[in-house]
Protein backbone atom coordinates (compact mmCIF):
# COMPACT_ATOMS: atom_id res chain seq x y z
CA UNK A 1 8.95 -4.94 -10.92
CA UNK A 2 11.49 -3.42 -12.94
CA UNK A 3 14.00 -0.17 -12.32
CA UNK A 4 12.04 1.47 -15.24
CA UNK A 5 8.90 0.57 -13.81
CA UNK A 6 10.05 2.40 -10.59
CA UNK A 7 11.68 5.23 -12.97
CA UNK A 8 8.20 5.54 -14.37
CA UNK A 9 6.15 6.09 -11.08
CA UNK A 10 8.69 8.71 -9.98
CA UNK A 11 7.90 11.13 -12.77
CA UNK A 12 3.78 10.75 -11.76
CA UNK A 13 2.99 7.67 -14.61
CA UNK A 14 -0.44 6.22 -13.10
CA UNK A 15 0.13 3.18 -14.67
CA UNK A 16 3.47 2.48 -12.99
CA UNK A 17 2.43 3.93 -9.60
CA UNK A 18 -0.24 1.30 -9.65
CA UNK A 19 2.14 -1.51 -10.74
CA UNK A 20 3.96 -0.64 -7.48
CA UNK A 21 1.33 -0.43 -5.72
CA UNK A 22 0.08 -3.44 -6.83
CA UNK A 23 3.81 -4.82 -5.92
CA UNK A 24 3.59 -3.99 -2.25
CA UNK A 25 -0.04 -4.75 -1.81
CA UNK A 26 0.56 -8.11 0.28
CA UNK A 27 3.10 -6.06 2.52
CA UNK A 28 1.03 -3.38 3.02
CA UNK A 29 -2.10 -5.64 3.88
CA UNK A 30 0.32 -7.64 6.34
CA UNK A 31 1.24 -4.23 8.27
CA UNK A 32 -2.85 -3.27 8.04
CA UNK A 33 -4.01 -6.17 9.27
CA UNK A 34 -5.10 -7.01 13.44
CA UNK A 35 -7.32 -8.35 15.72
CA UNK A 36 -11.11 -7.42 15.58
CA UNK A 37 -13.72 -7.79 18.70
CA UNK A 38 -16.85 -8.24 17.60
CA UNK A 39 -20.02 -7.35 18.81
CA UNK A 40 -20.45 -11.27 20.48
CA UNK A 41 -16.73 -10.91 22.23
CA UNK A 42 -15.27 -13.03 19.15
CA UNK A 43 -12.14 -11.87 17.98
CA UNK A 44 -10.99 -11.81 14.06
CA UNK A 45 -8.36 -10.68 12.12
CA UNK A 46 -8.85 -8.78 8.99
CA UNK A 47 -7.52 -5.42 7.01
CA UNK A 48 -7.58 -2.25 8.20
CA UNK A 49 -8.88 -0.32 4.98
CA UNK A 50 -8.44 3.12 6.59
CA UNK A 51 -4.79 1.90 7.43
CA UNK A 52 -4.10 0.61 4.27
CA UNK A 53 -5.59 3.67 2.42
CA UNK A 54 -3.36 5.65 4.64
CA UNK A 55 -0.17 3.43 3.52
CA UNK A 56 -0.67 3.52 -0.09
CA UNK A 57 -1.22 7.49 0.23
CA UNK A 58 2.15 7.60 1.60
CA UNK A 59 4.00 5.10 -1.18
CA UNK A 60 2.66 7.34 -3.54
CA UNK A 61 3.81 10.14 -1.97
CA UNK A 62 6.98 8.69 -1.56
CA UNK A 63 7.51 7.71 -5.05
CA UNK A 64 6.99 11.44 -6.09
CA UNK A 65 9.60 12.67 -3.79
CA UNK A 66 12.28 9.98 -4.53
CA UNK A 67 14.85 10.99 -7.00
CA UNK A 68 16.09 7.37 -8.43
């Protein structure tokens, strides 16, 4: 990703935002993911979706604040 890229996504270009998005995606899915229980007492590990929907929300928002 490059500083204009960055640049970009601070001044609100959707394309940009979504290349950083797209840049953090594995990070933010490592953060999101943990152990599920199912219904049969097995346990497996996935995403959180609501998590992760709740992460990128806050990138974005971040990116809007940040003066670069």
């Amino acid at each position: 990703m490059t500083y204009e890229t960055v640049v970009a996504a601070t001044h609100g270009d959707p394309v940009a935002a979504e290349e950083v998005l797209e840049h953090f995606d594995s990070a933010i899915d490592g953060l999101c993911t943990h152990a599920f229980v199912d219904e049969g007492g097995h346990t497996e590990y996935g995403v959180d979706t609501q998590m992760k929907t709740e992460m990128q929300g806050r990138l974005l928002s971040a990116m809007l604040h940040f003066t670069p």
